[in-house]
Protein backbone atom coordinates (compact mmCIF):
# COMPACT_ATOMS: atom_id res chain seq x y z
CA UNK A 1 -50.31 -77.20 -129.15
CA UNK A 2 -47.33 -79.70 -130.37
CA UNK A 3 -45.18 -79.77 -127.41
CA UNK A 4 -41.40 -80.10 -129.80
CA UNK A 5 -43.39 -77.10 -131.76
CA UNK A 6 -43.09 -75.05 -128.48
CA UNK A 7 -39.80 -76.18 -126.91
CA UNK A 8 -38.12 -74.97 -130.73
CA UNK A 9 -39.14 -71.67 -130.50
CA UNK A 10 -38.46 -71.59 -127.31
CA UNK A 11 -34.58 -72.85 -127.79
CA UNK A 12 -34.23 -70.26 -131.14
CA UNK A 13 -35.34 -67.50 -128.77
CA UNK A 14 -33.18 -68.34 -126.45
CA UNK A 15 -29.90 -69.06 -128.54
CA UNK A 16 -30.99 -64.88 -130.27
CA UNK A 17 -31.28 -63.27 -127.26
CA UNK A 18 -27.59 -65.29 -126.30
CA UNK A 19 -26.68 -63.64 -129.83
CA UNK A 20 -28.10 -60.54 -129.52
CA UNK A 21 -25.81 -60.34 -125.55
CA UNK A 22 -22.50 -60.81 -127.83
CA UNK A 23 -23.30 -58.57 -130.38
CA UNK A 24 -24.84 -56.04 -127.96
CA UNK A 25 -21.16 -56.03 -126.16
CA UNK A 26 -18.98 -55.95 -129.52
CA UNK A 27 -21.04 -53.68 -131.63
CA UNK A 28 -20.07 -50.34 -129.52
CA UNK A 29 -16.68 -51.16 -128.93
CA UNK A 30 -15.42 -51.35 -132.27
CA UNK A 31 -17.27 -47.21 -133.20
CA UNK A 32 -14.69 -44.99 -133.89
CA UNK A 33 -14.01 -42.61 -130.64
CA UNK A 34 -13.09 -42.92 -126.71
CA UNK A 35 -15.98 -42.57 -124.50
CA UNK A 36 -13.03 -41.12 -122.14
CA UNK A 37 -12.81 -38.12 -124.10
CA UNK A 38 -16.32 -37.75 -123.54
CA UNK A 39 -16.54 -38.21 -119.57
CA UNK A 40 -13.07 -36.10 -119.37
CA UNK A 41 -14.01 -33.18 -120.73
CA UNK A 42 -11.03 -31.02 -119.69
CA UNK A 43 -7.48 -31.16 -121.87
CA UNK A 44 -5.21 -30.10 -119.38
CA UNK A 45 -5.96 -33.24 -116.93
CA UNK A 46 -2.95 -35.48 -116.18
CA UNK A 47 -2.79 -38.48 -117.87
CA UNK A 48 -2.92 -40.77 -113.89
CA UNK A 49 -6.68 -38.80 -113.48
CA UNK A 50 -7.31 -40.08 -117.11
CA UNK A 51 -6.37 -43.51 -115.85
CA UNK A 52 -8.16 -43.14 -112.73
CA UNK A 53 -11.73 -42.72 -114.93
CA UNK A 54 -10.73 -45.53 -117.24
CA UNK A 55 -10.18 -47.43 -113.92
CA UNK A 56 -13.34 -46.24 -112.25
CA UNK A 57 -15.81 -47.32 -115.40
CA UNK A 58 -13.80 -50.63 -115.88
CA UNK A 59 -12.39 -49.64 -118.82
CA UNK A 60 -8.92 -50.43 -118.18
CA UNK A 61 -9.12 -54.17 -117.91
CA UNK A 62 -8.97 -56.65 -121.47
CA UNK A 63 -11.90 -56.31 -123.35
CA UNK A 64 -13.11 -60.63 -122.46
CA UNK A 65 -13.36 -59.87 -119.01
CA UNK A 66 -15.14 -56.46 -119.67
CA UNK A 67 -17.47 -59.11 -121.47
CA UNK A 68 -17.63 -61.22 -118.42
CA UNK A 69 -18.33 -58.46 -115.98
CA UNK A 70 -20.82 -57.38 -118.54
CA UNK A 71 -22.48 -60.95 -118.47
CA UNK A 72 -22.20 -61.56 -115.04
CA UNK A 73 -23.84 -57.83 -114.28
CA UNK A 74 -26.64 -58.43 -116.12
CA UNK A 75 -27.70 -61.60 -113.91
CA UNK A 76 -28.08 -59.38 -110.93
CA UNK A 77 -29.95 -57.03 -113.14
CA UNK A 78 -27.23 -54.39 -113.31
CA UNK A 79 -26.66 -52.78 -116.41
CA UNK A 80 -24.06 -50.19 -114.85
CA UNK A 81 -23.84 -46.52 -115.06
CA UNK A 82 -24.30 -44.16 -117.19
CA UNK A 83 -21.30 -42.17 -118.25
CA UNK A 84 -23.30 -38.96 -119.30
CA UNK A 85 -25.85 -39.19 -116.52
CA UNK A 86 -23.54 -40.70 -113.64
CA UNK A 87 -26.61 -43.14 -113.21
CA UNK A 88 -27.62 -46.72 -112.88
CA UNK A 89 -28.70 -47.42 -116.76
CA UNK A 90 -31.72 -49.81 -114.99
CA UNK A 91 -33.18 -46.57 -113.93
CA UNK A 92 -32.90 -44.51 -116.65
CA UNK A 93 -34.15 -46.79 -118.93
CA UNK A 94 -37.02 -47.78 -117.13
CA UNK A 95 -37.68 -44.07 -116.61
CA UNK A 96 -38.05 -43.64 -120.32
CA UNK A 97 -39.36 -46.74 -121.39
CA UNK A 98 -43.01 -46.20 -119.85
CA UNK A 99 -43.41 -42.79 -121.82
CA UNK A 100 -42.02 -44.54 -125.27
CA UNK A 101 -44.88 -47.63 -124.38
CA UNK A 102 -47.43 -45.40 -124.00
CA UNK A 103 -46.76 -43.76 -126.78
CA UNK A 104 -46.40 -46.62 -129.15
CA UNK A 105 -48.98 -48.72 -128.23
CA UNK A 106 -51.29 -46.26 -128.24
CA UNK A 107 -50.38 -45.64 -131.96
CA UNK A 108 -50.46 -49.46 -132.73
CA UNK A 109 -53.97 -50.02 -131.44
CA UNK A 110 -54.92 -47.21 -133.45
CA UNK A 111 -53.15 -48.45 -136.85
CA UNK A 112 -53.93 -51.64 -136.18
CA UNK A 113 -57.90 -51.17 -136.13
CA UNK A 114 -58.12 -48.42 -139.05
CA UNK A 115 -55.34 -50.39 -141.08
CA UNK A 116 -56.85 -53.82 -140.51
CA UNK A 117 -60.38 -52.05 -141.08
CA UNK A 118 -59.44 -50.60 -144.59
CA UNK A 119 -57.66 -53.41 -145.72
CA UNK A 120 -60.87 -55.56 -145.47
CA UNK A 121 -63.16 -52.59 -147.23
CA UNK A 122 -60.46 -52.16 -149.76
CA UNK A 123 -60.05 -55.79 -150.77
CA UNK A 124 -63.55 -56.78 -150.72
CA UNK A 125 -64.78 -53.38 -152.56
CA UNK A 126 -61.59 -53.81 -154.76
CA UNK A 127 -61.58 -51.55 -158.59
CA UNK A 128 -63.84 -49.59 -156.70
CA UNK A 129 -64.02 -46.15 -155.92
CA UNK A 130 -63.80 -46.74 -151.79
CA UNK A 131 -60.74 -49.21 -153.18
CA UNK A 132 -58.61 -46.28 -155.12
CA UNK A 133 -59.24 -43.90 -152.58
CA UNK A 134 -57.59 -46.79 -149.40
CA UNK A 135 -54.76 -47.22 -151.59
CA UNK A 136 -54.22 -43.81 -152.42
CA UNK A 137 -54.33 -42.65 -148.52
CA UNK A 138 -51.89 -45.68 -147.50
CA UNK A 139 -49.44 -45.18 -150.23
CA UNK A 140 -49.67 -41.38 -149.66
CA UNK A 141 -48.72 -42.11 -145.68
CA UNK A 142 -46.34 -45.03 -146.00
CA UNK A 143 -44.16 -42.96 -148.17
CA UNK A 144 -44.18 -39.49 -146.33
CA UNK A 145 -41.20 -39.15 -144.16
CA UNK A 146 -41.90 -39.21 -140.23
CA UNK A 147 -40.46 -36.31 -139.22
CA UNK A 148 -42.00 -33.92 -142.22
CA UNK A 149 -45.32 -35.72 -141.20
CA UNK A 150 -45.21 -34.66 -137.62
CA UNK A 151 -43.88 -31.01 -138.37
CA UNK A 152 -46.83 -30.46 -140.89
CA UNK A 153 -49.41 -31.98 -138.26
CA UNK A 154 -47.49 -29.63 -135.99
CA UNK A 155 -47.79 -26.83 -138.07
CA UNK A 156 -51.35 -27.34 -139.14
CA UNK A 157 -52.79 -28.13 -135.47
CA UNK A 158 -50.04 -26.08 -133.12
CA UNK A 159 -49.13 -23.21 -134.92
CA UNK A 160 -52.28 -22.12 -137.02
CA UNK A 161 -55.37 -23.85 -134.60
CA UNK A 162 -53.28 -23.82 -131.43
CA UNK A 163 -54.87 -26.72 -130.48
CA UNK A 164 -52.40 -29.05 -129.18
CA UNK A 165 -49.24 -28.13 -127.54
CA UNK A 166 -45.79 -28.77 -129.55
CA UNK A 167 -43.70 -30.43 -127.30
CA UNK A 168 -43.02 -32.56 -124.06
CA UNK A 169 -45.50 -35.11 -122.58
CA UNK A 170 -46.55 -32.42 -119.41
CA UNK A 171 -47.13 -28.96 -119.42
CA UNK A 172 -44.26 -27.24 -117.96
CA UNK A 173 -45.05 -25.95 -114.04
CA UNK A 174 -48.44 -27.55 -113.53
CA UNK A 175 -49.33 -29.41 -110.71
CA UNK A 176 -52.10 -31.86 -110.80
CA UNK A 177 -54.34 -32.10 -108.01
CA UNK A 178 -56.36 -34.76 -109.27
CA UNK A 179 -55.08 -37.69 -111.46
CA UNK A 180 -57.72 -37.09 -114.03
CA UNK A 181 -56.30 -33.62 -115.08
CA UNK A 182 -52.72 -35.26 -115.21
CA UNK A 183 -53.94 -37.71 -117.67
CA UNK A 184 -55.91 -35.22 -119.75
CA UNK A 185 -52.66 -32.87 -119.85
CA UNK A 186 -50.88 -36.11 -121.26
CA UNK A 187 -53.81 -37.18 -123.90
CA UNK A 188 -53.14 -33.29 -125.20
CA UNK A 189 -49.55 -33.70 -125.25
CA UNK A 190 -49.85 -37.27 -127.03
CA UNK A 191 -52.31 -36.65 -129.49
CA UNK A 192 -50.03 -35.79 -132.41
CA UNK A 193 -47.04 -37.51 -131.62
CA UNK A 194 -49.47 -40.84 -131.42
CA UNK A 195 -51.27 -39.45 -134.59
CA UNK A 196 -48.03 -39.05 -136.64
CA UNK A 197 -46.54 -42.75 -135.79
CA UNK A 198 -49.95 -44.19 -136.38
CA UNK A 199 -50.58 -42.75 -139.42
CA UNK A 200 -47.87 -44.31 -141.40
CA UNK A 201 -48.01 -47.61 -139.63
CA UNK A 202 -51.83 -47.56 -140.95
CA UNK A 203 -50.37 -47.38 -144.30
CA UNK A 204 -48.19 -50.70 -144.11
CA UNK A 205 -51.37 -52.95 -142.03
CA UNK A 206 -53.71 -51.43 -145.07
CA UNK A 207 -51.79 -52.41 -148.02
CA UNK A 208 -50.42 -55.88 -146.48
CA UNK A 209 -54.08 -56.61 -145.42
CA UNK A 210 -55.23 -55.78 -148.60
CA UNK A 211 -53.09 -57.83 -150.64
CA UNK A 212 -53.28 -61.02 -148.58
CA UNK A 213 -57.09 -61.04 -148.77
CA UNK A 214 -57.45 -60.55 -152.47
CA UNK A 215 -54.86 -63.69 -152.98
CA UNK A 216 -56.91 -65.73 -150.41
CA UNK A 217 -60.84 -64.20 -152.07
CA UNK A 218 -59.05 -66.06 -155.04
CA UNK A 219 -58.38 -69.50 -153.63
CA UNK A 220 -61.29 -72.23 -155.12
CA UNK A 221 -62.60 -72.92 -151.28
CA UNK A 222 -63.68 -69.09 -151.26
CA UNK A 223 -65.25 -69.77 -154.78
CA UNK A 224 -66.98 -73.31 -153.24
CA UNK A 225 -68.64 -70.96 -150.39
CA UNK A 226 -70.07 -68.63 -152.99
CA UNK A 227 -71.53 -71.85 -155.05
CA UNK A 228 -72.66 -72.59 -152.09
CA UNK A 229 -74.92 -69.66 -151.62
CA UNK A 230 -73.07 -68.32 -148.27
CA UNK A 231 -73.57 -64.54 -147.87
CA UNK A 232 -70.62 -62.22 -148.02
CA UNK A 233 -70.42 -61.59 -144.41
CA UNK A 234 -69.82 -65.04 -143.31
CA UNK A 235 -67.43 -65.81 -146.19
CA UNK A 236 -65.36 -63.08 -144.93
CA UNK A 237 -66.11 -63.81 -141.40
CA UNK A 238 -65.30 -67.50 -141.48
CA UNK A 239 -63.34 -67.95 -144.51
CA UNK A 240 -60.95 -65.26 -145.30
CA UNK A 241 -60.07 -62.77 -142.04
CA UNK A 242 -58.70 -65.78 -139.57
CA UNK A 243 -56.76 -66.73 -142.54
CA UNK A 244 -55.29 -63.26 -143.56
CA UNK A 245 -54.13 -62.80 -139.90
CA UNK A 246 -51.26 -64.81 -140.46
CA UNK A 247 -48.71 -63.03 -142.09
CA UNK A 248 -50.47 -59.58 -140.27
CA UNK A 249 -49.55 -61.14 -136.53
CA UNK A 250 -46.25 -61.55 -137.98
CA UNK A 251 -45.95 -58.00 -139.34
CA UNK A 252 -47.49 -56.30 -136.04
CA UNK A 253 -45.37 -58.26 -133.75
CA UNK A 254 -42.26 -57.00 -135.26
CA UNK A 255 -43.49 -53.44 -135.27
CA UNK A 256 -44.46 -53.65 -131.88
CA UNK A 257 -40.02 -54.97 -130.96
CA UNK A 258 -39.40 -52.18 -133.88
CA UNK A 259 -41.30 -49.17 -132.87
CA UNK A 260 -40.46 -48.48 -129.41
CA UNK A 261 -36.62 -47.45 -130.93
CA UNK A 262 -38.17 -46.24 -134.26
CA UNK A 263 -40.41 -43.82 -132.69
CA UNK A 264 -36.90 -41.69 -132.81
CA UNK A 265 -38.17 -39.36 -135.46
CA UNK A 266 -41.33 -38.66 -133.92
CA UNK A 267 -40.28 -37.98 -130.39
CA UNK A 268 -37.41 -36.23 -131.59
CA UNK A 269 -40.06 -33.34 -133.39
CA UNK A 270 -41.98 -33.25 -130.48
CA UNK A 271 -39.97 -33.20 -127.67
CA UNK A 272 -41.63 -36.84 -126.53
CA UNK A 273 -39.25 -37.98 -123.52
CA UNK A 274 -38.81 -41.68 -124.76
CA UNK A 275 -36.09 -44.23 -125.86
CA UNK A 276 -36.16 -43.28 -128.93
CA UNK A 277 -34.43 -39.55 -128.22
CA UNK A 278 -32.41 -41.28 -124.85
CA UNK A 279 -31.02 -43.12 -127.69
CA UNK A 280 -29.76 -40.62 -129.85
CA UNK A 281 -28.55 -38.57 -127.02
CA UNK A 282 -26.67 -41.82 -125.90
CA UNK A 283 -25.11 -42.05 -129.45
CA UNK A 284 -23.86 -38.61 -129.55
CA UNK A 285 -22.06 -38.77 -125.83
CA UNK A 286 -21.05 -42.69 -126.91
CA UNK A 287 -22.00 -43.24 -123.69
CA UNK A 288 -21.89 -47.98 -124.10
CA UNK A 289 -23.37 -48.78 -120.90
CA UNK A 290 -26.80 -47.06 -121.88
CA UNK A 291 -26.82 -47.89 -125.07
CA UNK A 292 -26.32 -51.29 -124.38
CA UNK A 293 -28.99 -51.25 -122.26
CA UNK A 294 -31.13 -49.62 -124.67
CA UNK A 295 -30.49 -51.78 -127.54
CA UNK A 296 -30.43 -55.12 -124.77
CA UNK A 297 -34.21 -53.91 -124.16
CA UNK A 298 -35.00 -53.15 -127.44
CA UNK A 299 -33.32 -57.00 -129.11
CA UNK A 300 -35.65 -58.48 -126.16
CA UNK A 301 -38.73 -56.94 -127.00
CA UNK A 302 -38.27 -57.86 -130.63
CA UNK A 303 -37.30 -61.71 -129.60
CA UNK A 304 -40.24 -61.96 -127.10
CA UNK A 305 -42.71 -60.41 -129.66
CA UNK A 306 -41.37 -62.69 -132.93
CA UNK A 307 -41.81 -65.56 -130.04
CA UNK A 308 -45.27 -64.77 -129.39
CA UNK A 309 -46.45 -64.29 -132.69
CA UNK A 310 -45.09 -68.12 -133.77
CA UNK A 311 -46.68 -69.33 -130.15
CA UNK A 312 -50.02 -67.08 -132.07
CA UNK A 313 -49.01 -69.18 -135.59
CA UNK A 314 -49.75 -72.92 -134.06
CA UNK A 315 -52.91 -71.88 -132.77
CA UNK A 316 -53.97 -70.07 -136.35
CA UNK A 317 -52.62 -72.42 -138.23
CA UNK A 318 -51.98 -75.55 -137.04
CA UNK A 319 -50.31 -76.84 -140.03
CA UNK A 320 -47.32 -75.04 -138.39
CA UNK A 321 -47.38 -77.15 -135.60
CA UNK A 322 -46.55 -80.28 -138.30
């Protein structure tokens, strides 16, 4: 790989994530509200006890060396406490962040492989039968709301087949003995949470996948191979797929940054203890230290993912490294 190629997208990701510090800082002091009326939740206190909370979360001194604290903190690793939770934000987050990765990833791999999959059959059977009925299940998908998604599949396989159960990611008193029963209580619990996000992220892969191979089964080197007398497999193998992955490692990367957050819907219907819901919960208290920390995480993952998908680009295409 072209060395200048690498140290670029290495110095953009960089100077974003330097962006994404000042805007992370800024952005939640300018909301409306005062997270002191929040953390004192009693009118009649005396106005030197609300001075001694402002002065106990730092939020009595100017807001540049609030920003400098904030900066320096985050060096050590310390993205303070919690105002809601009286907590080390570190903690909580990371607390959170393993059951919103689990359940995101395992929806990815699962749109990701049906999405890709369909995209293929749809756009080499295009007109066709197995074509119309692709693109009527993605567009069907992509367009249904989240939340109404997972409260129908909640509906369908809680309520009426009592299958699943409707909430949380354990069930409630259990103890595990063995670790294999803890992680088939978790596969029940994940199931249609997993099924839900997947299910419209198949959608988007299917119809992007679709359209980018019908504009490459166009191009004349496609139409050479066929002259040729190469069989349909290999044309597709060799020809079309490695090209098609382009703009799709672009779209997954950003999904993968996007999700964890976006997942708010779904984990909000069922109960799912991720970022997504210690996010809104965050939002309503306007507690800034954990929301900082959530969106800090969140900017990162984004960055690091949009960074490895152009790292993916010069090896795909190395026109990109010119």
């Amino acid at each position: 790989m072209n060395r200048s190629y690498f140290l670029k997208r290495l110095f953009f990701a960089l100077f974003t994530v330097f962006t994404i510090l000042v805007l992370n800082y800024f952005l939640f002091r300018i909301m409306p509200g005062d997270p002191v009326s929040v953390l004192v939740r009693n009118p009649n206190m005396s106005a030197e006890a609300v001075a001694k909370v402002r002065q106990m979360f730092g939020l009595d001194k100017p807001w540049y060396q609030q920003f400098f604290i904030y900066l320096k903190d985050l060096t050590k690793g310390n993205m303070g406490n919690s105002f809601i939770y009286k907590k080390p934000v570190a903690g909580i987050i990371t607390e959170r962040l393993m059951a919103s990765l689990l359940l995101t990833i395992l929806a990815e791999i699962i749109a990701i492989v049906a999405g890709l999959f369909l995209g293929v059959v749809a756009a080499w059977k295009r007109g066709k039968s197995i074509d119309i009925a692709a693109m009527g299940f993605s567009l069907i998908t992509y367009a249904m709301p989240t939340f109404w998604l997972g409260i129908l599949m909640m509906t369908f396989f809680s309520v009426h087949l009592r299958m699943f159960p409707t909430s949380g990611m354990l069930s409630p008193g259990m103890v595990f003995v063995q670790g294999f029963n803890r992680w088939t209580d978790i596969g029940r619990h994940i199931f249609l949470p997993a099924l839900t996000l997947s299910l419209v992220l198949i959608g988007e892969y299917m119809l992007i996948m679709r359209s980018t191979l019908i504009d490459i089964l166009t191009e004349d080197y496609i139409i050479t191979a066929e002259a040729k007398g190469m069989d349909e497999k290999s044309i597709l193998k060799k020809h079309t797929l490695l090209n098609a992955m382009i703009p799709m490692v672009t779209l997954i990367s950003m999904n993968l940054g996007f999700t964890i957050t976006g997942a708010l819907q779904v984990e909000t219907v069922f109960s799912w203890p991720g970022l997504g819901r210690l996010m809104y919960d965050a939002l309503q208290a306007r507690d800034y230290p954990l929301l900082q920390g959530i969106f800090l995480i969140t900017g990162l993952g984004v960055v690091g993912a949009n960074f490895i998908s152009d790292i993916l680009y010069g090896y795909l295409d190395p026109r990109v490294n010119s």
